[in-house]
Protein backbone atom coordinates (compact mmCIF):
# COMPACT_ATOMS: atom_id res chain seq x y z
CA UNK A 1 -54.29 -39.40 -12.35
CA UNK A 2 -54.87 -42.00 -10.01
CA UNK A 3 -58.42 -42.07 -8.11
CA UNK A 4 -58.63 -40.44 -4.95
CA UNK A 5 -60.16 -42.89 -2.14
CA UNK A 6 -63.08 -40.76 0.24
CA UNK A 7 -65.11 -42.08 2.77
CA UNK A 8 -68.64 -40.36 3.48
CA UNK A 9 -69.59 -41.34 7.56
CA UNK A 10 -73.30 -41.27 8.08
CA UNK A 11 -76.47 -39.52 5.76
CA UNK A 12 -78.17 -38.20 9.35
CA UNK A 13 -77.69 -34.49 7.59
CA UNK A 14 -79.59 -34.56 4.41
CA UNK A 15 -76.92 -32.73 2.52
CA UNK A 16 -74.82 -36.29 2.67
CA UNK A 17 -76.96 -37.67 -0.28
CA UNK A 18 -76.72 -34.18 -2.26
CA UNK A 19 -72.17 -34.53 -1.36
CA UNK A 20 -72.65 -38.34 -2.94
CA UNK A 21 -74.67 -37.71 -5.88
CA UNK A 22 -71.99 -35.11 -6.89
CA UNK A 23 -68.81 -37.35 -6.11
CA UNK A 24 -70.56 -40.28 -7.51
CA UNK A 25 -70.09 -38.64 -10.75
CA UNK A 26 -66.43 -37.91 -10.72
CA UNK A 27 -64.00 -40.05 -12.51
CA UNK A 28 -61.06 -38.43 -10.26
CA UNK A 29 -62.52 -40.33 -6.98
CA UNK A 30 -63.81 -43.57 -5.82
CA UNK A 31 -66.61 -43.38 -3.16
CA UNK A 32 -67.44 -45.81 -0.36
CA UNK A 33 -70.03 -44.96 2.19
CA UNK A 34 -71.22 -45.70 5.48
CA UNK A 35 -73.96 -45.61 7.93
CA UNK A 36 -75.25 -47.06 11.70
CA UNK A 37 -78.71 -46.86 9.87
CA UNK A 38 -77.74 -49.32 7.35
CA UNK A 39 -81.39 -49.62 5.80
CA UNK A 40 -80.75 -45.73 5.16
CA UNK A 41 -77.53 -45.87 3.95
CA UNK A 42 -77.60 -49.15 2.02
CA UNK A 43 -80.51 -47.19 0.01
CA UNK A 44 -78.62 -44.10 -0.92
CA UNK A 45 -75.36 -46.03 -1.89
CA UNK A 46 -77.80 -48.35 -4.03
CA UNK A 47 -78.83 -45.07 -5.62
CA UNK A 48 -75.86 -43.61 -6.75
CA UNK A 49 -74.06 -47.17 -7.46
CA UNK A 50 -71.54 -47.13 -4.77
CA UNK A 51 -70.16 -49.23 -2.00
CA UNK A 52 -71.64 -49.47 1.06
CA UNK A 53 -69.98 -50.05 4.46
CA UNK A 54 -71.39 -52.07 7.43
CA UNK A 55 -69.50 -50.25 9.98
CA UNK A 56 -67.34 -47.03 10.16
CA UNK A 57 -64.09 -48.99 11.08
CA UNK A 58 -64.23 -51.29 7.85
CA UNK A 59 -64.50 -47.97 5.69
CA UNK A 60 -61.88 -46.38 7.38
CA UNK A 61 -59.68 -49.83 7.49
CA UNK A 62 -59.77 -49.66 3.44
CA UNK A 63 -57.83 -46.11 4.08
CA UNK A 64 -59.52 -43.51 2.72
CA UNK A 65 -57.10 -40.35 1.66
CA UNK A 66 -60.53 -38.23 2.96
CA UNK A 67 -63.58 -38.34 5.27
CA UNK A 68 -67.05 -36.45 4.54
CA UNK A 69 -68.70 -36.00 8.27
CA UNK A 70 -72.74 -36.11 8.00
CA UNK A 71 -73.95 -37.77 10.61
CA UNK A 72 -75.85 -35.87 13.81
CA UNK A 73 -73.89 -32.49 15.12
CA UNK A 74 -73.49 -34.67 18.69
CA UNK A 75 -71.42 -37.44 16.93
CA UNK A 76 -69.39 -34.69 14.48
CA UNK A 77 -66.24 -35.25 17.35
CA UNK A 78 -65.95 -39.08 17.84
CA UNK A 79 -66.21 -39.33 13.59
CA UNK A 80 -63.32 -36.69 13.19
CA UNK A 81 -61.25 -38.04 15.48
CA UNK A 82 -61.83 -41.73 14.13
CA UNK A 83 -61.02 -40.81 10.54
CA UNK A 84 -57.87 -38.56 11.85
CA UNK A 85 -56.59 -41.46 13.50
CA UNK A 86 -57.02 -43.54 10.59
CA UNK A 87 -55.24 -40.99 8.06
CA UNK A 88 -57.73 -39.68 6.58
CA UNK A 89 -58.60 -35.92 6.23
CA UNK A 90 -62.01 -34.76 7.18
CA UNK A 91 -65.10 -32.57 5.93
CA UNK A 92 -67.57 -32.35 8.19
CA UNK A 93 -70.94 -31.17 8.35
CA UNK A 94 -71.91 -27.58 10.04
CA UNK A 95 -72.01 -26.68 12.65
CA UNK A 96 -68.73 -28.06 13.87
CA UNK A 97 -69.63 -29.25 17.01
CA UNK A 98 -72.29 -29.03 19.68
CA UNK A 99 -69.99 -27.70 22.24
CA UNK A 100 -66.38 -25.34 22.47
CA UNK A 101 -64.58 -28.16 24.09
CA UNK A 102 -65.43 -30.39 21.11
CA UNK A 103 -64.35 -28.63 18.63
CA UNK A 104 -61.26 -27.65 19.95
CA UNK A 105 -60.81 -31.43 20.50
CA UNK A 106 -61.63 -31.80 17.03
CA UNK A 107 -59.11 -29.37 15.89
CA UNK A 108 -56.56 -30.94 17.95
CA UNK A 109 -57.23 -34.71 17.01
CA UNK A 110 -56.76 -33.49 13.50
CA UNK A 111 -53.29 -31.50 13.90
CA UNK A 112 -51.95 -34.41 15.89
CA UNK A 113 -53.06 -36.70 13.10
CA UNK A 114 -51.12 -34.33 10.99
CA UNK A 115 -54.18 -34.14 8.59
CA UNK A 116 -56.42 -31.33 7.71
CA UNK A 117 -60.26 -30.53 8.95
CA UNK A 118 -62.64 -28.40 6.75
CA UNK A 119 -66.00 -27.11 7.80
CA UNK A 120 -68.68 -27.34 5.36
CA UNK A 121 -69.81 -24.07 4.73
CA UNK A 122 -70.60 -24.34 0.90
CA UNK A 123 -71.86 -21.21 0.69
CA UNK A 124 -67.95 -19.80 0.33
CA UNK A 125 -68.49 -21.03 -2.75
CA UNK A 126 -71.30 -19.62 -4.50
CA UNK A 127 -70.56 -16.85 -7.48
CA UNK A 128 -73.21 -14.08 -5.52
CA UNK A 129 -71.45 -14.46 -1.94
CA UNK A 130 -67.83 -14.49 -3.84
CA UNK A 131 -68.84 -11.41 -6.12
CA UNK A 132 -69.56 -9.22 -2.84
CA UNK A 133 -66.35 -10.54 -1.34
CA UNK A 134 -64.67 -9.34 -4.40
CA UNK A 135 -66.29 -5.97 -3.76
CA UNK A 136 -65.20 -5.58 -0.28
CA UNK A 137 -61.99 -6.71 -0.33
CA UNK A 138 -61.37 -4.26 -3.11
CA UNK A 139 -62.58 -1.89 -1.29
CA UNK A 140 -64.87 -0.27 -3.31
CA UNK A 141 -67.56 0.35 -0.54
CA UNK A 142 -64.84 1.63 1.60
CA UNK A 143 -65.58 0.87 5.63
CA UNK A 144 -68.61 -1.29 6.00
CA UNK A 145 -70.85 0.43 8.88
CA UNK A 146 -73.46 -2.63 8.50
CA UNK A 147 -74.52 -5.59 7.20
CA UNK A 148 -78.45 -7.40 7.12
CA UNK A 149 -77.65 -11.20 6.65
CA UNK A 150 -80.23 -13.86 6.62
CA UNK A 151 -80.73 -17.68 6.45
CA UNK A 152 -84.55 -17.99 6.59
CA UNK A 153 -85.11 -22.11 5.80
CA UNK A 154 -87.47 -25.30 6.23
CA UNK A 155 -88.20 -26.55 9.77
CA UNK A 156 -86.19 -30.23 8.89
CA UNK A 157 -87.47 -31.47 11.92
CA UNK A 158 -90.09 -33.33 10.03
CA UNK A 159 -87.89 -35.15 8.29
CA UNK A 160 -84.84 -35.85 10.64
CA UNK A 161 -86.17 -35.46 13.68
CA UNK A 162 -82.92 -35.21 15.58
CA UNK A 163 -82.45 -31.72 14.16
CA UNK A 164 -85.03 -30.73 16.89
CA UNK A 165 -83.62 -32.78 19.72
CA UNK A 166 -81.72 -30.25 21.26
CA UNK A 167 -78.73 -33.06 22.59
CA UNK A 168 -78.10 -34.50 19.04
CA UNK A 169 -77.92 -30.92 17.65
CA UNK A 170 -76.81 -28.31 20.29
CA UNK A 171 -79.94 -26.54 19.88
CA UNK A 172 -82.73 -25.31 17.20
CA UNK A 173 -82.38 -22.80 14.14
CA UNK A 174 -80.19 -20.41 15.91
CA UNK A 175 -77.59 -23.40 15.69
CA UNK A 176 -79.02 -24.53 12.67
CA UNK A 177 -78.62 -21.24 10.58
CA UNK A 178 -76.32 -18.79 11.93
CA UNK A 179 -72.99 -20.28 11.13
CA UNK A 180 -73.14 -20.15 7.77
CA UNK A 181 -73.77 -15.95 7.84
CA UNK A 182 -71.76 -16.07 10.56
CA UNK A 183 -68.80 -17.39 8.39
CA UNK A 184 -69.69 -15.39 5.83
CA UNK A 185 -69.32 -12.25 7.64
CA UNK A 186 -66.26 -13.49 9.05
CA UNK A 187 -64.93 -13.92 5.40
CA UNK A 188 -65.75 -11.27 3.80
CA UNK A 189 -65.21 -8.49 6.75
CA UNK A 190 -61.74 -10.12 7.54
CA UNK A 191 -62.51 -9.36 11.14
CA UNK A 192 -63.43 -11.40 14.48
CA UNK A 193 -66.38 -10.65 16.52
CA UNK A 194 -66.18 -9.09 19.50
CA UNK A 195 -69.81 -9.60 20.94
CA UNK A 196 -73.00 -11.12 19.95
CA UNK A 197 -76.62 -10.01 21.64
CA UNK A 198 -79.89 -12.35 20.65
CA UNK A 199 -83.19 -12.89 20.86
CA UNK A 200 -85.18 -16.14 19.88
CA UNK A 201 -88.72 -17.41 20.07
CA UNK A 202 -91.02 -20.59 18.95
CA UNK A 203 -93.76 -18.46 17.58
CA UNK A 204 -94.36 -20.98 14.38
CA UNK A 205 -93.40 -24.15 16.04
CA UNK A 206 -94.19 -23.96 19.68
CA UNK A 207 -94.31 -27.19 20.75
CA UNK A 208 -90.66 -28.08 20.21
CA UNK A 209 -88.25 -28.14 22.80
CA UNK A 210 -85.24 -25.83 20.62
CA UNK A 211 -86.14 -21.92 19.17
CA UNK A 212 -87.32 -21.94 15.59
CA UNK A 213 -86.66 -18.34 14.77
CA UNK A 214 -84.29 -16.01 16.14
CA UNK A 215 -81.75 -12.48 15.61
CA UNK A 216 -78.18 -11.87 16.32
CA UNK A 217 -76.68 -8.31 16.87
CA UNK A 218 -72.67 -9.05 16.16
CA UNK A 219 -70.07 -6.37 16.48
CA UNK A 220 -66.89 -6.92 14.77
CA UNK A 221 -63.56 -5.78 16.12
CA UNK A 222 -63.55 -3.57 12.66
CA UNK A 223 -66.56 -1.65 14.32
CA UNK A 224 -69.23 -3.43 12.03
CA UNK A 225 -72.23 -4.08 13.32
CA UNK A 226 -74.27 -7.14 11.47
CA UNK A 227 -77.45 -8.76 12.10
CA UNK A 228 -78.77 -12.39 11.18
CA UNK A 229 -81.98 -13.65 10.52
CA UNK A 230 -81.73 -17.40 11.56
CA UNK A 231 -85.35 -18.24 11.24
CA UNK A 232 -86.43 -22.07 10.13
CA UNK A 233 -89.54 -19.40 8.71
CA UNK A 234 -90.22 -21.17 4.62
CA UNK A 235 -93.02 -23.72 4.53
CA UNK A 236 -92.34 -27.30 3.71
CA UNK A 237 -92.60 -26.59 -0.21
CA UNK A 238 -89.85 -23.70 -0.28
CA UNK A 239 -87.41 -25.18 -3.06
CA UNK A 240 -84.48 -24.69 -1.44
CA UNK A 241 -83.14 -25.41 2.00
CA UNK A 242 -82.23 -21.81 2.82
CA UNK A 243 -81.82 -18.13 1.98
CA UNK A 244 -78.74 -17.07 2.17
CA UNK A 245 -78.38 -12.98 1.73
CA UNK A 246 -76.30 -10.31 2.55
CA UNK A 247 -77.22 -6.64 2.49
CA UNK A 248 -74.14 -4.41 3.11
CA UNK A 249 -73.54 -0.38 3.72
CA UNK A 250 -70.54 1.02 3.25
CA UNK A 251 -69.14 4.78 2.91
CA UNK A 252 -69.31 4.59 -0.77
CA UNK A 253 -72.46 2.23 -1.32
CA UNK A 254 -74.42 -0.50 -0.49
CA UNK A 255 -74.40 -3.92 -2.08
CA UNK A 256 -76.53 -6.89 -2.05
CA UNK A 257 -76.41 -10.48 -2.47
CA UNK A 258 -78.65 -13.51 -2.81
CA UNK A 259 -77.19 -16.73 -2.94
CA UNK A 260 -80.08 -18.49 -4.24
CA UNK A 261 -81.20 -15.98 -6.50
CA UNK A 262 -79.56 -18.19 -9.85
CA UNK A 263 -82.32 -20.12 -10.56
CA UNK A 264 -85.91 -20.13 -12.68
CA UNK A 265 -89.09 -21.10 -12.26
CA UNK A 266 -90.62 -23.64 -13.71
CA UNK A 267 -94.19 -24.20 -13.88
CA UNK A 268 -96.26 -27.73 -15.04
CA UNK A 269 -99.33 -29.55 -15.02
CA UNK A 270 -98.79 -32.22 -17.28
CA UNK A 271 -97.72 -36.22 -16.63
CA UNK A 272 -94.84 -36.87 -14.11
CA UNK A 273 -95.40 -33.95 -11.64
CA UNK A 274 -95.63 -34.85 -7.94
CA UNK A 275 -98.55 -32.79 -7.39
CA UNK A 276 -101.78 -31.36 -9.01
CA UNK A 277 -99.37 -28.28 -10.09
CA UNK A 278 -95.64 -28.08 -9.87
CA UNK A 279 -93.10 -25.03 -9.19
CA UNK A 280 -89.80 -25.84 -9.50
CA UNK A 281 -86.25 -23.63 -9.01
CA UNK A 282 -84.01 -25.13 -11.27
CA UNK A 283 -80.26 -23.62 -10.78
CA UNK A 284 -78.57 -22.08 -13.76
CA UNK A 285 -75.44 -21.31 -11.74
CA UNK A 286 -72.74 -22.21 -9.76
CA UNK A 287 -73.16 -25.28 -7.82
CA UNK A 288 -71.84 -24.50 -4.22
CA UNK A 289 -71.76 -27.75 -3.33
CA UNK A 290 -69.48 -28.97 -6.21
CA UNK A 291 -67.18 -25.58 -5.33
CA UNK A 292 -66.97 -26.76 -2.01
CA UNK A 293 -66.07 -30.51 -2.78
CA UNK A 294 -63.79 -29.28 -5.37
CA UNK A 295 -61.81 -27.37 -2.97
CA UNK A 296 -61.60 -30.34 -0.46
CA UNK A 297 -60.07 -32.91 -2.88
CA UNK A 298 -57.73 -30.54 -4.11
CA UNK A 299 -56.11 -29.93 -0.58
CA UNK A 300 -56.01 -33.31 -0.31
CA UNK A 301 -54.30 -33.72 -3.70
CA UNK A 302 -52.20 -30.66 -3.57
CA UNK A 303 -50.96 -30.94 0.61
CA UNK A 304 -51.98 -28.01 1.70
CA UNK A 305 -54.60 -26.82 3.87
CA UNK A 306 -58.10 -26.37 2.72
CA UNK A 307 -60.40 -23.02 3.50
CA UNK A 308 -62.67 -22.83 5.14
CA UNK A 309 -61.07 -24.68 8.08
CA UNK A 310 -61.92 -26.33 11.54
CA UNK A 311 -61.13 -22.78 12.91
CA UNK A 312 -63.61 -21.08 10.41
CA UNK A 313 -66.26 -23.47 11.76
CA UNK A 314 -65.43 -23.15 15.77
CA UNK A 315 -65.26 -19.34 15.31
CA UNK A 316 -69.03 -19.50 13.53
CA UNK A 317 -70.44 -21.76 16.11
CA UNK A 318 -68.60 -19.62 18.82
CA UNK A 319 -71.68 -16.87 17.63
CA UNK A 320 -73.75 -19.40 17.98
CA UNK A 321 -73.08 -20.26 21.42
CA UNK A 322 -72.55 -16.55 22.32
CA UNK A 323 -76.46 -16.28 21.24
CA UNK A 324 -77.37 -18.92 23.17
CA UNK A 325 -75.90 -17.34 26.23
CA UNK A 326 -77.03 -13.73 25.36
CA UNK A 327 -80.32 -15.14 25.00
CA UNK A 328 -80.10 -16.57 28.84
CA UNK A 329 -78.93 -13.20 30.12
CA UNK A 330 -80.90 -10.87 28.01
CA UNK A 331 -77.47 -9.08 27.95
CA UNK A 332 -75.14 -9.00 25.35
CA UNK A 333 -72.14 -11.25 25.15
CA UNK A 334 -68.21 -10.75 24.76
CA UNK A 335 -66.66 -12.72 22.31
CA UNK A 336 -64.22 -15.03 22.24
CA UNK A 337 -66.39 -17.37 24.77
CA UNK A 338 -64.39 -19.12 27.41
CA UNK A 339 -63.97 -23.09 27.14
């Protein structure tokens, strides 16, 4: 099997390093990358032994079969449709754009290109979430009435400031963290929303200019009603960058899921800890990441198209923006949004 080529286009979102740690051990692909912070990306490529790229147009000129999206949420449009026009399909980063009109653009860009777009949303791929999908779609709980979803994570403001900087990311953790429940719920319900109603505050971070915390009501057109914590609420140490759960009621039962919750704790004090004490989650499980990655190449290899898609992501940032406008009206919002 001959190597497939993939391009990764900026490490602004700090999963890009996790994406090129995992391809950088695959004998199936060869991995170039590039960044407009070249001290940044010359670093991570010199990391993981790969190629690094002065500018986006030379990677893209050495004709990648596929493009990994990771720079700023702002940017996420003028990437795709760069690496559609060059041929190559893309991945980008959550959420899929920072505005409706983008992301239909995106979309667009890419079926004109005649080349697919996938939204990152690993979190289709973890064994927990894909366990209670299994027991929904089977219908063993019979009509879900509700569902309690969460994404409670690290304030990454700190460390890429342009997370916070509401033009470069469309807004704060309500942006941040809903999509991925969002497109879980979408998933697993099979059903659209039909309105969202939120409420947001800056209780633990009030000097920045997005919302740090925040709660969607969304009705489905199935008549569930779901709710999502999207709080940047875990402290600096938290060993993971979110909490992903799902707690769901149905006729015939309720079932529960932590995404996160396949990993133990380890505990040290001796030589080579970055700290006077050390707690560590180390995953047993599924990697999500690797799922999702997995799934990408093998649309590319296979020519089909890849779940979840560029429509997956616009309908879970769609929430998004419905929150953002609930939260301006104090009213709830009808879904789908007008562009």
């Amino acid at each position: 099997m001959s190597k497939l080529k993939l391009g990764i286009l900026s490490f602004a979102h700090l999963h890009g390093a996790g994406y090129l740690s995992l391809l950088a051990g695959r004998s199936d692909v060869e991995v170039r990358v590039s960044d407009v912070d070249p001290s940044r990306g010359q670093k991570i490529a010199s990391t993981f032994g790969v190629e690094f790229v002065p500018t986006y147009d030379e990677l893209l000129a050495w004709e990648p079969a596929g493009a990994i999206v990771c720079s700023e949420n702002s940017v996420h449009r003028s990437l795709t449709e760069k690496a559609a026009a060059a041929g190559a399909h893309v991945l980008c980063e959550k959420p899929l754009a920072t505005s409706l009109a983008d992301g239909q653009a995106m979309i667009k860009a890419c079926e004109a290109a005649g080349v697919n777009l996938m939204t990152a949303f690993p979190m289709r791929f973890s064994a927990p979430v894909c366990g209670v999908e299994s027991v929904v779609r089977d219908g063993r709980l019979g009509k879900i009435y509700g569902v309690a979803g969460t994404n409670p994570g690290q304030m990454p403001g700190k460390a890429h400031p342009w997370f916070v900087d509401p033009e470069l990311a469309g807004g704060g953790s309500m942006m941040d963290h809903t999509v991925h429940v969002a497109d879980l719920l979408r998933w697993i319900l099979g059903s659209e929303a039909t309105s969202v109603y939120a409420q947001t505050n800056k209780l633990m971070y009030p000097d920045l200019p997005v919302e740090t915390a925040g709660t969607l009501a969304v009705t489905f057109e199935n008549g569930t009603v779901a709710t999502i914590d999207c709080s940047w609420s875990r402290p600096e140490s938290y060993p993971t960058w979110g909490g992903v759960t799902l707690e769901l009621v149905g006729e015939n039962g309720i079932a529960s899921m932590d995404a996160f919750r396949q990993t133990y704790a380890s505990f040290s004090d001796g030589p080579g800890r970055q700290g006077p004490h050390e707690v560590r989650w180390n995953g047993w499980g599924s990697n999500a990441d690797a799922g999702m990655l997995d799934e990408f190449i093998s649309s590319i290899r296979e020519g089909r198209a890849p779940a979840p898609s560029g429509w997956d992501g616009y309908r879970a940032t769609e929430i998004a923006m419905g929150g953002y406008k609930s939260v301006e009206s104090g009213q709830p919002i009808a879904l789908p949004l007008a562009v």
